[in-house]
N, C-alpha and C. Protein backbone atom coordinates (compact mmCIF):
# COMPACT_ATOMS: atom_id res chain seq x y z
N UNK A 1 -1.74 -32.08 -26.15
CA UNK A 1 -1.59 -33.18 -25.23
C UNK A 1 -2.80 -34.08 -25.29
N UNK A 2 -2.45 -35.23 -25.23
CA UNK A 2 -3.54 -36.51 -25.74
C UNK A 2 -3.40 -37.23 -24.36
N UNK A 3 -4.79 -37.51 -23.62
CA UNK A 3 -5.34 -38.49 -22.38
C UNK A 3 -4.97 -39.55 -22.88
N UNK A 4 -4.34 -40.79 -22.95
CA UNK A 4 -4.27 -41.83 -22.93
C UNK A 4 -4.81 -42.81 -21.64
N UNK A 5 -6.16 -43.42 -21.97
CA UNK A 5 -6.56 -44.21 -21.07
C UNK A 5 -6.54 -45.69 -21.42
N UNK A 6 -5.49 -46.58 -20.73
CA UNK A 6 -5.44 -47.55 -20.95
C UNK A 6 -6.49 -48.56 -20.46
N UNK A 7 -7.38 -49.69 -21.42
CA UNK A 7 -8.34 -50.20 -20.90
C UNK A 7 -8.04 -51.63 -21.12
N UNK A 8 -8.82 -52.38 -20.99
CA UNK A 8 -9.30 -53.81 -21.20
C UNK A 8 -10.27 -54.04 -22.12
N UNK A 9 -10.84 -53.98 -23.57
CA UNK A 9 -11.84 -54.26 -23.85
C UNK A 9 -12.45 -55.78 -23.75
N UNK A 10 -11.70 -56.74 -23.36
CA UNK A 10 -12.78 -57.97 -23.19
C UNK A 10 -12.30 -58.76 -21.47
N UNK A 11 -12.64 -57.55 -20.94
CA UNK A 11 -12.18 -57.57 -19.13
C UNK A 11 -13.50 -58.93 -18.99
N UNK A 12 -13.15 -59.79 -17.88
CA UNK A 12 -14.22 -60.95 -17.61
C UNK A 12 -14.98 -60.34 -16.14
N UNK A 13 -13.91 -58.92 -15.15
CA UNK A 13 -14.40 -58.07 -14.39
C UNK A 13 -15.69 -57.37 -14.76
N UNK A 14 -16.86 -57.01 -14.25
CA UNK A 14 -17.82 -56.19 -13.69
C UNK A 14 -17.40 -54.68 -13.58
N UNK A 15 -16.71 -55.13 -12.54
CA UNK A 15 -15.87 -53.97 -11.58
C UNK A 15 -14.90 -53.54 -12.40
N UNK A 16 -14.09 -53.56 -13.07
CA UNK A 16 -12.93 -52.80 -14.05
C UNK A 16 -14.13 -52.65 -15.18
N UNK A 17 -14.85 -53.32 -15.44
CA UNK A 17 -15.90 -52.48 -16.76
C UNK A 17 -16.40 -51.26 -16.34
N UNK A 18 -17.01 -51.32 -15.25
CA UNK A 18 -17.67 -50.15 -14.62
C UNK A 18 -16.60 -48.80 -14.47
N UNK A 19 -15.52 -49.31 -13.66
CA UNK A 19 -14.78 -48.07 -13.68
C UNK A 19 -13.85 -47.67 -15.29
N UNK A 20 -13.72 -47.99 -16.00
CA UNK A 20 -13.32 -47.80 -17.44
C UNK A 20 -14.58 -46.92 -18.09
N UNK A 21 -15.80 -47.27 -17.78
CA UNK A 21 -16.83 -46.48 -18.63
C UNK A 21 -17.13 -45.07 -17.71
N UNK A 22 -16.82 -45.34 -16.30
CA UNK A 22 -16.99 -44.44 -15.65
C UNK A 22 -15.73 -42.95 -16.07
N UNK A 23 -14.75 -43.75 -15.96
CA UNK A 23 -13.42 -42.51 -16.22
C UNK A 23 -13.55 -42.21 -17.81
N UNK A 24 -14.25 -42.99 -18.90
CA UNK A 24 -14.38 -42.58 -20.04
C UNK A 24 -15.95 -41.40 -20.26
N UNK A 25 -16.99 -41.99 -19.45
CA UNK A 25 -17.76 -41.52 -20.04
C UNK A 25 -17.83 -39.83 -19.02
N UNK A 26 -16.97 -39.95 -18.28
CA UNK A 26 -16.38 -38.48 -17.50
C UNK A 26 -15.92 -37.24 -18.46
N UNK A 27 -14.45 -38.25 -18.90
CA UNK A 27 -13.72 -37.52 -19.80
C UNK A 27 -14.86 -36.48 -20.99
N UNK A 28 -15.93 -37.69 -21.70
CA UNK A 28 -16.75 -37.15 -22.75
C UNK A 28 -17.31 -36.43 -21.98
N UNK A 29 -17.73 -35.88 -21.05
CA UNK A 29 -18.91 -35.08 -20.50
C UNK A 29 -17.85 -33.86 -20.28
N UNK A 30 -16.43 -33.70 -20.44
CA UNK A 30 -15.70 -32.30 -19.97
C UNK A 30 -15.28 -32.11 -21.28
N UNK A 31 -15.64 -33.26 -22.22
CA UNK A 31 -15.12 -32.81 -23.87
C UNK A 31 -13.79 -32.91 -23.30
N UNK A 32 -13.18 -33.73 -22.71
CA UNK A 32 -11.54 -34.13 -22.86
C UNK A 32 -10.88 -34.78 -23.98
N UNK A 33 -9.94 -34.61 -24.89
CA UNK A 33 -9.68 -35.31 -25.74
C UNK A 33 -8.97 -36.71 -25.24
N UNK A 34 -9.01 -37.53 -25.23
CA UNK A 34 -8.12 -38.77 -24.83
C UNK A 34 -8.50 -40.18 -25.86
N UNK A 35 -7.52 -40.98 -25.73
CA UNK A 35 -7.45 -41.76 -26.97
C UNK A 35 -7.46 -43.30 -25.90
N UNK A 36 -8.33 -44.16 -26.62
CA UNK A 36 -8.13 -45.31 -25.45
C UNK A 36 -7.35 -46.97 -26.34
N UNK A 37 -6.28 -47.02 -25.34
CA UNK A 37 -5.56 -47.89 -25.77
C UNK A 37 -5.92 -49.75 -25.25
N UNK A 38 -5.95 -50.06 -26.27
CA UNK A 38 -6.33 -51.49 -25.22
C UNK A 38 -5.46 -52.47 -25.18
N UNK A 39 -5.35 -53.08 -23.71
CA UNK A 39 -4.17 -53.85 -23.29
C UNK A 39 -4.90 -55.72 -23.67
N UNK A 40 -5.63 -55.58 -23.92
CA UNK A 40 -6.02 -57.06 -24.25
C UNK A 40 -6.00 -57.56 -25.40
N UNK A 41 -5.98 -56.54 -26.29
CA UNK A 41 -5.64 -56.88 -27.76
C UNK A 41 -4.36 -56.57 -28.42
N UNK A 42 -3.81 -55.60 -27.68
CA UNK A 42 -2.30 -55.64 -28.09
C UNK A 42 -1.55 -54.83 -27.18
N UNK A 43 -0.82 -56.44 -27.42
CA UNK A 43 0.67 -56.75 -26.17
C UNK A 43 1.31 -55.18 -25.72
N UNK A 44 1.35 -54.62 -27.11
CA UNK A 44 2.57 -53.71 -26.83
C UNK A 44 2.09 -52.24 -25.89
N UNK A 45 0.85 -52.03 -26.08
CA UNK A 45 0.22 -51.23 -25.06
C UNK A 45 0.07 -52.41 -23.38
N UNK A 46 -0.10 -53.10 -23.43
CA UNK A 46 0.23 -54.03 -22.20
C UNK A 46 1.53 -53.59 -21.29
N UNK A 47 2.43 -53.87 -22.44
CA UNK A 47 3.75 -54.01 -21.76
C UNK A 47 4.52 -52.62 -21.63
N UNK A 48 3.48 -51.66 -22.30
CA UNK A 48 4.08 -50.07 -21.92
C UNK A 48 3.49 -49.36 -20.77
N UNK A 49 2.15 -49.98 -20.52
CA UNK A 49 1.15 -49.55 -19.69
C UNK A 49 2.27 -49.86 -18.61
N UNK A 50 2.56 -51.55 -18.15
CA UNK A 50 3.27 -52.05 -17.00
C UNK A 50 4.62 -51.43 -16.80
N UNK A 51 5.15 -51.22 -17.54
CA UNK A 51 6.43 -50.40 -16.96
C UNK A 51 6.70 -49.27 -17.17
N UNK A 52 5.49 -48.53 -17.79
CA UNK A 52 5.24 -47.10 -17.29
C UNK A 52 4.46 -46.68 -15.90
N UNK A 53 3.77 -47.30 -15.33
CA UNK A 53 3.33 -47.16 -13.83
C UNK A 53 4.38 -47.06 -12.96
N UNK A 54 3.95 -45.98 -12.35
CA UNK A 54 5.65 -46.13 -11.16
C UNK A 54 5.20 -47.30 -10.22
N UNK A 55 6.79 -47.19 -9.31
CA UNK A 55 6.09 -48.44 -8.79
C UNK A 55 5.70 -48.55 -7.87
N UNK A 56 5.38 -47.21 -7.08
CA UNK A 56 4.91 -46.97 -5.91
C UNK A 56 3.45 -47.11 -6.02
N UNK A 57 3.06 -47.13 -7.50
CA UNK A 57 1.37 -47.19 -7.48
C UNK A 57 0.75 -47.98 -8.04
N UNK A 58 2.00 -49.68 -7.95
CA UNK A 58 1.58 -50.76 -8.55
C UNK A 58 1.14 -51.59 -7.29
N UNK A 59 -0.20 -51.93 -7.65
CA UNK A 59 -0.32 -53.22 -6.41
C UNK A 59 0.44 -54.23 -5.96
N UNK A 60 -0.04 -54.85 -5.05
CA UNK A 60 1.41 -55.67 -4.56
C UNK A 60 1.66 -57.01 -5.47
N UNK A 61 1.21 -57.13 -6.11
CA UNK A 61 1.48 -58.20 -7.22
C UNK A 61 2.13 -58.04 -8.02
N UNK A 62 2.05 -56.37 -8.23
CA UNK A 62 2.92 -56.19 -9.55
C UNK A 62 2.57 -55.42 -10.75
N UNK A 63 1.10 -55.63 -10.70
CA UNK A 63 0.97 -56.07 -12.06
C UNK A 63 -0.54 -54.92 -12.19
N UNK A 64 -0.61 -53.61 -12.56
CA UNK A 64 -1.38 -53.02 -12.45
C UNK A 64 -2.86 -53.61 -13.18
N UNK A 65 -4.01 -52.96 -12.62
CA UNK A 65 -4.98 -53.14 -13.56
C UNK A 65 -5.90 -51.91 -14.20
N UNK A 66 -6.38 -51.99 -15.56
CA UNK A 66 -6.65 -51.18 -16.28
C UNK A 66 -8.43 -50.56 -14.87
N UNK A 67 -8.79 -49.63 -15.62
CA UNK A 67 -8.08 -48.50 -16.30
C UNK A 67 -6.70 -47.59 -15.69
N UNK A 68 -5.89 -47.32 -16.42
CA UNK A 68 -4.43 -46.11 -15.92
C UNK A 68 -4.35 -45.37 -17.02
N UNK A 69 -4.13 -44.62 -16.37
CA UNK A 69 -4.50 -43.04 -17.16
C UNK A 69 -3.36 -42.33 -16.91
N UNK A 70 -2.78 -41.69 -18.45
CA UNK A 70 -1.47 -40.96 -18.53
C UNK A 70 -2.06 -39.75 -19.49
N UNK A 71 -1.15 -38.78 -19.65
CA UNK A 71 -1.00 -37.36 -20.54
C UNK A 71 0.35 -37.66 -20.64
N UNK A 72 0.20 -38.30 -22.23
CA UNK A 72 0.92 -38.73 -22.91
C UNK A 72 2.25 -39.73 -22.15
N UNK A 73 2.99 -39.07 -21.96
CA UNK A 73 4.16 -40.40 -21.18
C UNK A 73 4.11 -40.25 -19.81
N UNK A 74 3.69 -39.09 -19.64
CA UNK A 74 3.36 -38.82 -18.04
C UNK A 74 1.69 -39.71 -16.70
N UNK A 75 2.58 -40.12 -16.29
CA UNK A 75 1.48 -41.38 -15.45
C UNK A 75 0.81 -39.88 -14.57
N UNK A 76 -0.80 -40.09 -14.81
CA UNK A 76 -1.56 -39.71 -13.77
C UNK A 76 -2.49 -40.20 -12.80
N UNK A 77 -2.57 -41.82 -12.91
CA UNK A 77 -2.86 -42.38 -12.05
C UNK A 77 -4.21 -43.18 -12.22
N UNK A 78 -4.74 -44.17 -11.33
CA UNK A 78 -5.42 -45.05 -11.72
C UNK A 78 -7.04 -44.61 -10.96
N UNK A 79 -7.73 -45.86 -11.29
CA UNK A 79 -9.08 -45.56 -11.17
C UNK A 79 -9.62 -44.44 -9.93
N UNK A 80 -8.75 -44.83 -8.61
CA UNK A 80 -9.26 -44.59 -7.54
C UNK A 80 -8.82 -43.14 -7.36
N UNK A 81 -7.32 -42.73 -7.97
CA UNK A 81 -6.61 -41.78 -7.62
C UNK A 81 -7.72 -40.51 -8.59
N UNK A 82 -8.54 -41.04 -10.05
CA UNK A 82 -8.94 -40.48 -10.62
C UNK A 82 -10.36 -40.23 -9.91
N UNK A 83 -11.08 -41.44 -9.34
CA UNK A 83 -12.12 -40.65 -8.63
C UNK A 83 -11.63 -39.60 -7.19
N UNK A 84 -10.73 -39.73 -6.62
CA UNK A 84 -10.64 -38.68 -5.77
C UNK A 84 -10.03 -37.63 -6.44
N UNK A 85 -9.98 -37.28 -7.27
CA UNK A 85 -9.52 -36.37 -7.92
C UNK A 85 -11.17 -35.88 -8.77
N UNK A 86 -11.94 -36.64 -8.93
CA UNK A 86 -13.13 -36.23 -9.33
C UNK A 86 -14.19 -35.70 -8.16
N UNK A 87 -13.76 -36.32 -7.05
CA UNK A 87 -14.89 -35.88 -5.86
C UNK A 87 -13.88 -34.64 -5.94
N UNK A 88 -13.02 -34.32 -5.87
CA UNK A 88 -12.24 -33.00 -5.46
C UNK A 88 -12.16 -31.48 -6.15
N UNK A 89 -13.22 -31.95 -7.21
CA UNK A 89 -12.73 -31.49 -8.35
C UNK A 89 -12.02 -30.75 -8.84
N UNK A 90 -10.76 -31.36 -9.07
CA UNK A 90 -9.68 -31.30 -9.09
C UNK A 90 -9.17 -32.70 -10.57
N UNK A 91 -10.18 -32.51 -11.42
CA UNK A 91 -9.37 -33.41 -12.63
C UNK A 91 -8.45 -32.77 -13.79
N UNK A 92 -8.90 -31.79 -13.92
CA UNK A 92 -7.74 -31.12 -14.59
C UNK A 92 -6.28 -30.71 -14.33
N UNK A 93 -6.42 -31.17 -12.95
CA UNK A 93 -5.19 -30.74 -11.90
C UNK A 93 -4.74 -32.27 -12.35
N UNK A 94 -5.33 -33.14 -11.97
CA UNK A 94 -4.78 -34.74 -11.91
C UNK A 94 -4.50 -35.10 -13.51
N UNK A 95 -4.99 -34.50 -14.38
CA UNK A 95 -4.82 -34.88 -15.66
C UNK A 95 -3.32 -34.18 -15.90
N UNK A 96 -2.73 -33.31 -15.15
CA UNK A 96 -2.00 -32.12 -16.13
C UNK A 96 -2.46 -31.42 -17.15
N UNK A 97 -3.58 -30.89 -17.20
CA UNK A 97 -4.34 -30.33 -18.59
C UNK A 97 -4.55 -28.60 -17.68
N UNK A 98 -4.86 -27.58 -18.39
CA UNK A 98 -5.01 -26.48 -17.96
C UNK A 98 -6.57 -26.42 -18.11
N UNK A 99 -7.60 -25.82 -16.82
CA UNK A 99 -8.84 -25.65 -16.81
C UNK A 99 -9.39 -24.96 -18.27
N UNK A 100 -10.51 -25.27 -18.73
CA UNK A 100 -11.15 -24.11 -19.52
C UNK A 100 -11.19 -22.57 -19.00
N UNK A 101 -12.17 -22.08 -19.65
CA UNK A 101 -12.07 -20.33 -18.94
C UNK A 101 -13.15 -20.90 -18.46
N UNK A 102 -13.78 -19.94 -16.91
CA UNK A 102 -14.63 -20.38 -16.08
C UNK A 102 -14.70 -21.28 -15.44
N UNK A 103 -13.91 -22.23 -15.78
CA UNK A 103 -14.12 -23.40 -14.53
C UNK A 103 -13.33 -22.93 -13.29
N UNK A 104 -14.93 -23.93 -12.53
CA UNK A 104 -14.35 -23.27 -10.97
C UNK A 104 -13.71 -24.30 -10.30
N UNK A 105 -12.61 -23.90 -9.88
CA UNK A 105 -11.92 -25.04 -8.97
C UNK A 105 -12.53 -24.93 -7.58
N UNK A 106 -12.82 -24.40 -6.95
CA UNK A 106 -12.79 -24.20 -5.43
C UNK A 106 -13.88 -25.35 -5.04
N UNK A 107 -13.78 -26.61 -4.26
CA UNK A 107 -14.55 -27.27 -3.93
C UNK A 107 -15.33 -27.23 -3.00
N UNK A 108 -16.61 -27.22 -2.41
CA UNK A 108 -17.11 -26.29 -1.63
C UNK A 108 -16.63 -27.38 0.10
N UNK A 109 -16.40 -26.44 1.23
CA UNK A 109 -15.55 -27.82 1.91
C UNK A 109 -16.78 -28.08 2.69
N UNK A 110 -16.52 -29.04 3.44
CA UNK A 110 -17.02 -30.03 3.70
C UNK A 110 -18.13 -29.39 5.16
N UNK A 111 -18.07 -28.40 5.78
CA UNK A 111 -18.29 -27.84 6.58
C UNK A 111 -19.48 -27.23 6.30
N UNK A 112 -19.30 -26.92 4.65
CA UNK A 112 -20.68 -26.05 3.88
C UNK A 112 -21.71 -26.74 3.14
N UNK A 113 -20.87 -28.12 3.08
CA UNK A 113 -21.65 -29.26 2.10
C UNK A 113 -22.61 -29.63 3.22
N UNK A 114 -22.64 -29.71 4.46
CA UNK A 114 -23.44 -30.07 5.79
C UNK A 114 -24.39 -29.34 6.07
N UNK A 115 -24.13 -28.00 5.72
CA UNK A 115 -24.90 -26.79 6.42
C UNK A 115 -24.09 -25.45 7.27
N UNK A 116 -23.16 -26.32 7.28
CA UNK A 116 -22.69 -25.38 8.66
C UNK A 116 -21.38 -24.84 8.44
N UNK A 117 -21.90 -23.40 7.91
CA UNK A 117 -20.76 -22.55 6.93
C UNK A 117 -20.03 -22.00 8.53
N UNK A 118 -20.07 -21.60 9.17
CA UNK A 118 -19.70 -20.72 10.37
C UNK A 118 -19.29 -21.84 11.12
N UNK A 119 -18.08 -21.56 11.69
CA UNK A 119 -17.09 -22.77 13.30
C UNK A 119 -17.93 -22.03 14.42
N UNK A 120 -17.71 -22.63 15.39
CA UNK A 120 -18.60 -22.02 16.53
C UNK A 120 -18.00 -20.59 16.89
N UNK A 121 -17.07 -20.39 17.01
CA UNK A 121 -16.72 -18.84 17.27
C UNK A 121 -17.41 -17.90 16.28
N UNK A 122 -17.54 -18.16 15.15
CA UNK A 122 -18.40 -17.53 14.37
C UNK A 122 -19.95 -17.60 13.79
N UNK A 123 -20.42 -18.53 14.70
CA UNK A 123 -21.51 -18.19 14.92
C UNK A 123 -22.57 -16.91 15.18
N UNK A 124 -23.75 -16.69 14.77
CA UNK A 124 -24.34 -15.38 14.67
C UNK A 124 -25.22 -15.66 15.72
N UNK A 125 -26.03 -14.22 15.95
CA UNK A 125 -26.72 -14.94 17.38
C UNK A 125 -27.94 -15.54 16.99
N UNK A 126 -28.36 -14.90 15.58
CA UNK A 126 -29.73 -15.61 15.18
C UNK A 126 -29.48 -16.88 15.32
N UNK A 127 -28.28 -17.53 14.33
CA UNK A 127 -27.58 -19.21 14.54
C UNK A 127 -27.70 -19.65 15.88
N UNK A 128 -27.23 -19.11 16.85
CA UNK A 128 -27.19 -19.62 17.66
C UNK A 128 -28.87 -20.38 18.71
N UNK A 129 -30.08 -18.88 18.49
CA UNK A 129 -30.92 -19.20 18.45
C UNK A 129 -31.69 -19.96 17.90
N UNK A 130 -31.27 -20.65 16.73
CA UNK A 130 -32.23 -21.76 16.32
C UNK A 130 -31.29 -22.60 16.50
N UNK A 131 -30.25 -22.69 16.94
CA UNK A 131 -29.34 -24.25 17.90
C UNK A 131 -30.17 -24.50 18.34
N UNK A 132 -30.75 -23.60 19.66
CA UNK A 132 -31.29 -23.99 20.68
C UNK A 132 -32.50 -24.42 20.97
N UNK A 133 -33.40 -23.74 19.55
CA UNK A 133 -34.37 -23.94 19.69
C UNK A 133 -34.97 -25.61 18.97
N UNK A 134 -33.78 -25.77 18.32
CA UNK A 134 -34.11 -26.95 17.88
C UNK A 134 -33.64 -27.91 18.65
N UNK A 135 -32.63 -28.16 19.51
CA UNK A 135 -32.01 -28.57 20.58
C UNK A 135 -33.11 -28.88 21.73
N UNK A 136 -34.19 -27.72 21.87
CA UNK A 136 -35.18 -27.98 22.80
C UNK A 136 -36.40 -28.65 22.12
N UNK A 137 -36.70 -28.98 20.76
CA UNK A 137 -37.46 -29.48 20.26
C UNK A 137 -37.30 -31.05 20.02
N UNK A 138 -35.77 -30.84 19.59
CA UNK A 138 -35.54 -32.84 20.03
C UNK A 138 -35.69 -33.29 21.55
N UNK A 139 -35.69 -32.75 22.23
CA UNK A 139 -36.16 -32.86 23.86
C UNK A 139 -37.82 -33.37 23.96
N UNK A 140 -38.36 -32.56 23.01
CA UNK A 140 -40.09 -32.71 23.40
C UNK A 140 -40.32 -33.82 22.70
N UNK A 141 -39.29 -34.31 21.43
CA UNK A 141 -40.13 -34.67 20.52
C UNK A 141 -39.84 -36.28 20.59
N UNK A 142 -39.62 -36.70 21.25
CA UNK A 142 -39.34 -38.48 22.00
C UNK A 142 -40.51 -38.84 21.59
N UNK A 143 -40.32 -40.13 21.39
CA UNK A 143 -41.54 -40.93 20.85
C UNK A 143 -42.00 -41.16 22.62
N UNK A 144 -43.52 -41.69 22.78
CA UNK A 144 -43.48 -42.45 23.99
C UNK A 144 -43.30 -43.81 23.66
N UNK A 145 -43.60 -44.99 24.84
CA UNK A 145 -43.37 -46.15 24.82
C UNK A 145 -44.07 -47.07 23.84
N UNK A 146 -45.26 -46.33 23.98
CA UNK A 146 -46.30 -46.96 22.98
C UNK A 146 -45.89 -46.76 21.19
N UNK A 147 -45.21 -45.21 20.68
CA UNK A 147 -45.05 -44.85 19.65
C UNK A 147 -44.06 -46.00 18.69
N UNK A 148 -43.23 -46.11 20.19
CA UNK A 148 -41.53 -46.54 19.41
C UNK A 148 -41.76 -48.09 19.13
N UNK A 149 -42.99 -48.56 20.12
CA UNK A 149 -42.81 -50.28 19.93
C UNK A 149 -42.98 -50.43 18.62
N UNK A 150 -42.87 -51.66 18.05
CA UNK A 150 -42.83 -52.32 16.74
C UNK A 150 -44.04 -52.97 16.60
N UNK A 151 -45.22 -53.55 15.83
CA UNK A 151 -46.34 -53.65 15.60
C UNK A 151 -46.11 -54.90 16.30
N UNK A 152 -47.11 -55.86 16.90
CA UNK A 152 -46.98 -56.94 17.43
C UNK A 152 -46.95 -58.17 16.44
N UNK A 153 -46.00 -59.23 17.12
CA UNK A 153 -46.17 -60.25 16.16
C UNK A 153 -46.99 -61.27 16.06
N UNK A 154 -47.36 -62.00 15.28
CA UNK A 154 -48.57 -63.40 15.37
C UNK A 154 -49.09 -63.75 16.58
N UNK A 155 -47.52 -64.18 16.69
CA UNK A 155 -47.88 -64.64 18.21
C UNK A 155 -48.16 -63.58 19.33
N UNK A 156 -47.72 -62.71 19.60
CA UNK A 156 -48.23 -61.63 20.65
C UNK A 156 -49.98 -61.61 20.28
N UNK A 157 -49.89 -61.30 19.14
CA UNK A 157 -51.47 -61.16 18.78
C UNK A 157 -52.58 -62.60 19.37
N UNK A 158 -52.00 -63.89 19.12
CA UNK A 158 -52.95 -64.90 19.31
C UNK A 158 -52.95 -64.55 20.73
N UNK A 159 -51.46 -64.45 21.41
CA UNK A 159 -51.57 -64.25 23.36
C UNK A 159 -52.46 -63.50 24.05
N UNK A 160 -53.01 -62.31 22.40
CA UNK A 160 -53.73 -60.38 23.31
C UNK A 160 -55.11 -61.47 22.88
N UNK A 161 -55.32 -61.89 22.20
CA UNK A 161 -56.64 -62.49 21.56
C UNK A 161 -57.42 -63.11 22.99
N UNK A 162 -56.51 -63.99 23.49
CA UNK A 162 -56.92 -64.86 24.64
C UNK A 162 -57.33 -64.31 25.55
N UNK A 163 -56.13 -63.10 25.84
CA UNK A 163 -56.29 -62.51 27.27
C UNK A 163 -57.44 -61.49 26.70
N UNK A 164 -58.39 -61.17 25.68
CA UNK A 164 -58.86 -60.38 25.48
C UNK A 164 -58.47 -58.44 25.14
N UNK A 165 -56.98 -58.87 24.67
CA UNK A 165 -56.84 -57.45 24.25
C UNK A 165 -56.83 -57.17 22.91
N UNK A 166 -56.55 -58.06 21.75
CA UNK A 166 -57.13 -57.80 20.65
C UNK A 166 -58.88 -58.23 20.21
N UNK A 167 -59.37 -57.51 19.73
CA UNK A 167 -60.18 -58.18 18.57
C UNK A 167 -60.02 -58.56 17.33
N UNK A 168 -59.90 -59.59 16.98
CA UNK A 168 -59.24 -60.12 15.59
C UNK A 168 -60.96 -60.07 14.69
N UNK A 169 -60.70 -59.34 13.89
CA UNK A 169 -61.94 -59.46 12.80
C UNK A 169 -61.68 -60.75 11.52
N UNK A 170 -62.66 -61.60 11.90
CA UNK A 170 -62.30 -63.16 10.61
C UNK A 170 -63.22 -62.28 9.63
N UNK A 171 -62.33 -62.30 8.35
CA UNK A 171 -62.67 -62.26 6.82
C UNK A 171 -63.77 -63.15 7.11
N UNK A 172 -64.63 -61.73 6.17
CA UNK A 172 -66.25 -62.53 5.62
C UNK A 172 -65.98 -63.18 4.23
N UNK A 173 -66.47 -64.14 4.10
CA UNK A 173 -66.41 -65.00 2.77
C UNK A 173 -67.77 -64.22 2.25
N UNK A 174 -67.31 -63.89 1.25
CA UNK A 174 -68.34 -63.55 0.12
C UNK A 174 -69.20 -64.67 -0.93
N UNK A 175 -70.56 -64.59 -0.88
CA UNK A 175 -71.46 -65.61 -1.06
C UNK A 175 -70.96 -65.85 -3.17
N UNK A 176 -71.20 -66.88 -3.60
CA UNK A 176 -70.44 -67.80 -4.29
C UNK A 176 -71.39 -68.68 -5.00
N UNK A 177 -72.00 -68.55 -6.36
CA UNK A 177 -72.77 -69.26 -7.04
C UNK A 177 -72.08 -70.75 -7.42
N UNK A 178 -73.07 -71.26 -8.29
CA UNK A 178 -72.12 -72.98 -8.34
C UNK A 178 -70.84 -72.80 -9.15
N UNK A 179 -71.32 -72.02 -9.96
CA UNK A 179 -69.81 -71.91 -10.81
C UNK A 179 -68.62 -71.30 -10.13
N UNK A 180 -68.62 -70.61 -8.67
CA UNK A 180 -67.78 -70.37 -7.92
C UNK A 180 -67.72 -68.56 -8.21
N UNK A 181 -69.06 -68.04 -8.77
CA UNK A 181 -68.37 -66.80 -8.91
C UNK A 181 -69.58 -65.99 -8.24
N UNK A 182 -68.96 -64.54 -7.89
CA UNK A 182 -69.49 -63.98 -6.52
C UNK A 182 -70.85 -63.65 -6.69
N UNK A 183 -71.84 -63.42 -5.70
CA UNK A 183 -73.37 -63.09 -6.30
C UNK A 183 -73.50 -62.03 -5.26
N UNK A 184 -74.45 -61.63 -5.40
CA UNK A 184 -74.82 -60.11 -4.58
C UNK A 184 -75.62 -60.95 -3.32
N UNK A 185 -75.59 -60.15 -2.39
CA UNK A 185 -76.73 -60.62 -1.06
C UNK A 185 -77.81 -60.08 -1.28
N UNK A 186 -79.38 -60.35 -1.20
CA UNK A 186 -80.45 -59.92 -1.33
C UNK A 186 -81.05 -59.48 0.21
N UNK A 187 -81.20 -58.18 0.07
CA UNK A 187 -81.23 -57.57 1.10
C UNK A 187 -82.50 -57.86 1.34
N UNK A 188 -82.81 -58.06 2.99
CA UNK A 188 -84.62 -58.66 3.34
C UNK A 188 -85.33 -57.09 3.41
């Protein structure tokens, strides 16, 4: 069984380039065999691509856009259907192809990707003790009023200047021969 990925090679898209190199340069990284057909240089992959898409998974125009991806006459679906099928991993499933030996399907869910392998009923009590203890540490750990403000701006600064709450230090000019270049100070 041969991947047939139908592309665009002289797409004027960004965005369909990107996802074409993306679902190709996938395929090469699982060593998938697939053969890429291009709809911009000839018609007849064009016009097999378009009325081989069902039509439930043609946009509303009509008129699909590359990349679409089949195993052999069989439609497996287009860019987006192929990246959720890649976050899932689950492409060998979406390809119709049978896994290698060792590959692992099981995707780790989403509960474990966070941290938080255990639902609350199964929580342990150690778990539960560093809930709490961290629970009481975001409590202490508030900025105060002074921490959270934002540095003052120009103007706040010229206002603290007046009223005497900043000291603004003026840049020392460094002493400057005729030719304009710097000289040492001679210490008395």
């Amino acid at each position: 069984m041969v991947i047939k990925v139908f592309l665009a090679s002289s797409s004027g898209s960004t965005a369909i380039k990107k996802k074409q190199q993306d679902v190709l340069g996938f395929l090469e990284a699982l060593k998938i065999e697939y053969a890429q057909l291009d709809i911009a240089s000839n018609e007849e992959n064009r016009m097999w691509m378009r009325e081989n898409v069902p039509g439930e998974m043609k946009p509303s125009n009509g008129i699909p856009l590359p990349p679409q991806i089949f195993n052999e006459e069989n439609y497996c679906g287009d860019y987006d259907t192929f990246f959720n099928a890649k976050e899932e991993n689950s492409v060998y499933e979406f390809l119709g192809l049978t896994p290698p030996p060792g590959f692992k399907r099981e995707a780790i869910p989403m509960e474990e990707q966070n941290g938080n392998a255990h639902t609350e009923e199964e929580k342990t009590s150690g778990e539960e003790a560093v809930e709490e203890e961290t629970k009481e540490g975001e409590e202490q750990e508030e900025p105060s009023e002074e921490e959270s403000k934002a540095p003052p701006t120009e103007e706040e600064v010229q206002e603290g200047e007046e009223e005497g709450e900043y000291d603004r230090e003026e840049p020392q000019e460094e002493p400057v021969n005729e030719e304009g270049e710097e000289v040492e100070e001679a210490e008395d």
